[in-house]
C-alpha atoms as a PDB file:
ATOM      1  CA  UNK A   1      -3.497  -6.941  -8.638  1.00  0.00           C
ATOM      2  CA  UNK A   2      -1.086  -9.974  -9.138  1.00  0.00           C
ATOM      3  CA  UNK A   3       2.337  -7.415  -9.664  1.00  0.00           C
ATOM      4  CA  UNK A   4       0.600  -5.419  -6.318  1.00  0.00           C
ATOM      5  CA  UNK A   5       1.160  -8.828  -4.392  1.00  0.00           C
ATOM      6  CA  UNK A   6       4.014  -9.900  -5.656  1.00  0.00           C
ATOM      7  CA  UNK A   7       6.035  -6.550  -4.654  1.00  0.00           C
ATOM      8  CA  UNK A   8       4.113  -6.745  -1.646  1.00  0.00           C
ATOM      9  CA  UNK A   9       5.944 -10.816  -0.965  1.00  0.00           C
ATOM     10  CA  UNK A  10       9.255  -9.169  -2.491  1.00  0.00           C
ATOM     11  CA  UNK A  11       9.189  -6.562   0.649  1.00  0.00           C
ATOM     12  CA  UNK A  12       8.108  -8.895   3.289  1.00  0.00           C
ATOM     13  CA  UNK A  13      10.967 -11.063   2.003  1.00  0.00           C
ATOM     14  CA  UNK A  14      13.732  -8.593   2.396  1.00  0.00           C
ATOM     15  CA  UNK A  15      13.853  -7.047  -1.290  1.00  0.00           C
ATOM     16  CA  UNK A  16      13.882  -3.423  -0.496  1.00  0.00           C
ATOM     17  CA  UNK A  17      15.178  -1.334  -2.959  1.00  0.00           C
ATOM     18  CA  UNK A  18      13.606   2.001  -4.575  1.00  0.00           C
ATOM     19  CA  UNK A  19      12.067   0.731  -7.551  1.00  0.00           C
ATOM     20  CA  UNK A  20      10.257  -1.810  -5.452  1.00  0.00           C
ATOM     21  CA  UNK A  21       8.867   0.806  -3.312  1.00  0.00           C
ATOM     22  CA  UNK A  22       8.568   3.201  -6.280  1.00  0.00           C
ATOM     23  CA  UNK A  23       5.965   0.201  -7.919  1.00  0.00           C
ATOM     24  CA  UNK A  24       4.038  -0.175  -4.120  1.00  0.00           C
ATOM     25  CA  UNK A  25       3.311   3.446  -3.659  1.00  0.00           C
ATOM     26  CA  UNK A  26       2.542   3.496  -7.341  1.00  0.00           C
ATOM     27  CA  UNK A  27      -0.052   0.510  -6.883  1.00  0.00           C
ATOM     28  CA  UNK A  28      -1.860   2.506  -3.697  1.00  0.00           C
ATOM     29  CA  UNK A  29      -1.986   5.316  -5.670  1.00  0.00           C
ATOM     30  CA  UNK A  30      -3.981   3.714  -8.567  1.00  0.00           C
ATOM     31  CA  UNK A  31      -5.882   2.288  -5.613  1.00  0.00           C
ATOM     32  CA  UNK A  32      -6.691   5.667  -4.227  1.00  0.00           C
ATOM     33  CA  UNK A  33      -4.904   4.491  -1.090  1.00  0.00           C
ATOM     34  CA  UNK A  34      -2.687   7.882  -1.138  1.00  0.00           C
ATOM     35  CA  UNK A  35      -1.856   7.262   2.713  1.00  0.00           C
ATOM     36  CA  UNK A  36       0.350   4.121   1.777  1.00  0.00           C
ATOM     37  CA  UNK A  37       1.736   5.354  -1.264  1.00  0.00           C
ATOM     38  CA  UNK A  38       3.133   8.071   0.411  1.00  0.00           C
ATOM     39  CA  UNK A  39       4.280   5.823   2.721  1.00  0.00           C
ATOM     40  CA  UNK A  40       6.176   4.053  -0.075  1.00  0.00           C
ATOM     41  CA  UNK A  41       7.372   6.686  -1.742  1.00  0.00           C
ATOM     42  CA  UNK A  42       8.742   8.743   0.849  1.00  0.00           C
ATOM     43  CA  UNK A  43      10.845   5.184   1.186  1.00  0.00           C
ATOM     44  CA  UNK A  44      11.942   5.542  -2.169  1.00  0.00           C
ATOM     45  CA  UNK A  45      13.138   8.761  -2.292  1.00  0.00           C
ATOM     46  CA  UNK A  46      15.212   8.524   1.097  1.00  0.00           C
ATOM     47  CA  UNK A  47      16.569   5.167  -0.805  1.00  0.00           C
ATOM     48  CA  UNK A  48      17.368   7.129  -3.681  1.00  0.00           C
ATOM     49  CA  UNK A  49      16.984  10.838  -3.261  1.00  0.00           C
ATOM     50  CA  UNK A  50      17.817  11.624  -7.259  1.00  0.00           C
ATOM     51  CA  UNK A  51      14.756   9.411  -8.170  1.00  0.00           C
ATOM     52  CA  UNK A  52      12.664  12.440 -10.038  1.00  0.00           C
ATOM     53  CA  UNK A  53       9.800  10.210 -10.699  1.00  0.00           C
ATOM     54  CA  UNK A  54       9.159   9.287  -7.406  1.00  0.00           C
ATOM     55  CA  UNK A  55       9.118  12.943  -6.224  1.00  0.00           C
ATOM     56  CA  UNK A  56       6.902  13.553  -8.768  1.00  0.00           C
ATOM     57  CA  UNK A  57       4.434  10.633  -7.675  1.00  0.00           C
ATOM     58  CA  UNK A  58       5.359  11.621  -3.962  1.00  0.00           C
ATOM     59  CA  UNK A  59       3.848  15.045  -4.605  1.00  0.00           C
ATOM     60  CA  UNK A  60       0.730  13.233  -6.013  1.00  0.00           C
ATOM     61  CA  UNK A  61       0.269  11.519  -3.352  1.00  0.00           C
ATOM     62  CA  UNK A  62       0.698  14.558  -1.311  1.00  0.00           C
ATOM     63  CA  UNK A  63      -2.284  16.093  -3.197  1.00  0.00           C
ATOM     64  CA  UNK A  64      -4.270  13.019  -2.661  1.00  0.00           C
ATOM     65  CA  UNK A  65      -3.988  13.234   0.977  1.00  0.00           C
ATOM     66  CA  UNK A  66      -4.883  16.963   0.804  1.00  0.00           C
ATOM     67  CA  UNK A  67      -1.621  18.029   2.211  1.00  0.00           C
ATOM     68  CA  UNK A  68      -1.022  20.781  -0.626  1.00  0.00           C
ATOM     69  CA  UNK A  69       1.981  22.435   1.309  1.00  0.00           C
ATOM     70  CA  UNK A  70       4.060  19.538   1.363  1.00  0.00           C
ATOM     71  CA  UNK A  71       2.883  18.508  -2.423  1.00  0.00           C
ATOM     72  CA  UNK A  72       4.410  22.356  -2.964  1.00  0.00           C
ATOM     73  CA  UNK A  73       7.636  21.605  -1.464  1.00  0.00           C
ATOM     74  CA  UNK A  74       8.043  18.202  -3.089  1.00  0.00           C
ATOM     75  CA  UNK A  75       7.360  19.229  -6.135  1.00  0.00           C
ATOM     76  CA  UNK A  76       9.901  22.269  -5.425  1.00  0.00           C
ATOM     77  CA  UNK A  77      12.822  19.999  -4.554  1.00  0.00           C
ATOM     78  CA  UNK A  78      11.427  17.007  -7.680  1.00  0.00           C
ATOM     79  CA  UNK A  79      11.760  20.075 -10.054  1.00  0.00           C
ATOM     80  CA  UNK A  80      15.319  21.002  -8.919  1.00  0.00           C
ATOM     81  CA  UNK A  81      16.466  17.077  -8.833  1.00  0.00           C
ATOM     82  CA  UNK A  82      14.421  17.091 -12.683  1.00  0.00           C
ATOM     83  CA  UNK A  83      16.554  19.444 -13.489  1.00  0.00           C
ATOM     84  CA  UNK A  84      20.115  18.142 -12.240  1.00  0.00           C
ATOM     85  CA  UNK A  85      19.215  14.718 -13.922  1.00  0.00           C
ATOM     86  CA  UNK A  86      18.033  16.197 -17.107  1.00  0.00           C
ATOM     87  CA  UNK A  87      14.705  14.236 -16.835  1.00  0.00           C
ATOM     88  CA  UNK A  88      12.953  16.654 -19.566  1.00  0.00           C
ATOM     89  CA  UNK A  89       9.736  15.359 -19.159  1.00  0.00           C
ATOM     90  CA  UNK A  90       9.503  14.296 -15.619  1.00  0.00           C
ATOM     91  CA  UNK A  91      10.675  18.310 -15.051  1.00  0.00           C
ATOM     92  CA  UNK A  92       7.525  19.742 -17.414  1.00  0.00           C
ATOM     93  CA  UNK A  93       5.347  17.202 -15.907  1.00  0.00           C
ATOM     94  CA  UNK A  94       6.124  18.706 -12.038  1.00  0.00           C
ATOM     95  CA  UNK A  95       5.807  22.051 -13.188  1.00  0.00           C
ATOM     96  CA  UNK A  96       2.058  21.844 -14.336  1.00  0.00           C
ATOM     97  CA  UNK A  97       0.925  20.030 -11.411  1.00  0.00           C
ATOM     98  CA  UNK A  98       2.574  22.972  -8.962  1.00  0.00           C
ATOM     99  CA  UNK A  99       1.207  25.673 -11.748  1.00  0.00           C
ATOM    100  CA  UNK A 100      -2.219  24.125 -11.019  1.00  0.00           C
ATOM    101  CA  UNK A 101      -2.010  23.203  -7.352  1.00  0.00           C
ATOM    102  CA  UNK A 102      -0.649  27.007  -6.578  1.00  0.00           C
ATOM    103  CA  UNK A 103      -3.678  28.532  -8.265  1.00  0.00           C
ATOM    104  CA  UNK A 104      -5.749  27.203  -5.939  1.00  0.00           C
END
C-alpha cells in the first residue's frame, strides 16, 4: 500500500511516464479495481506503445472488467508487439490467456 501511494504523489506531482502508470494500473489490478487499471494502462501503452507487458496486463484488465472483445484484440496487437521485441515470455504468457479466453 505504501509504493500504491507513493506512485499515486509521483502522478499528482507531474511524474508521468509509462512505468509509473504501468506500477498504478498494476496496483488496481491486485486491488481488483480493474476499472482504474485499465485506466492506467491504456496510459501506458499510448506513452509507450512497444511496452508488451503492459498490453499484456491491459488485456487482464480487460478480462476483469468483462470486456472479453477488447481483452481479444489487446492481446492480438500485445502478441504481435511480443513478438517484434522478442519478449519470449511475455509472448507465451499472452497466448494462453487468449487460448483460454477464446474457448469460452
Amino acid at each position: 500500500m505504501k509504493q500504491f501511494n507513493i506512485y499515486k504523489t509521483l502522478l499528482k506531482k507531474g511524474h508521468d511516464n509509462e512505468l509509473l502508470r504501468y506500477s498504478l494500473g498494476n496496483e488496481y489490478f491486485k486491488q481488483g479495481d480493474f476499472k482504474e487499471s485499465v485506466i492506467h494502462l491504456e496510459k501506458a501503452i499510448e506513452l509507450k506503445p512497444s511496452f508488451s507487458a503492459a498490453w499484456k496486463l491491459y488485456a487482464k484488465a480487460l478480462t476483469g472488467n468483462k470486456k472479453n472483445d477488447e481483452a481479444i484484440v489487446a492481446y492480438e496487437k500485445g502478441i504481435s508487439i511480443a513478438e517484434k521485441n522478442g519478449d519470449i515470455q511475455t509472448l507465451k504468457e499472452m497466448r494462453v490467456f487468449l487460448k483460454r479466453l477464446t474457448k469460452n
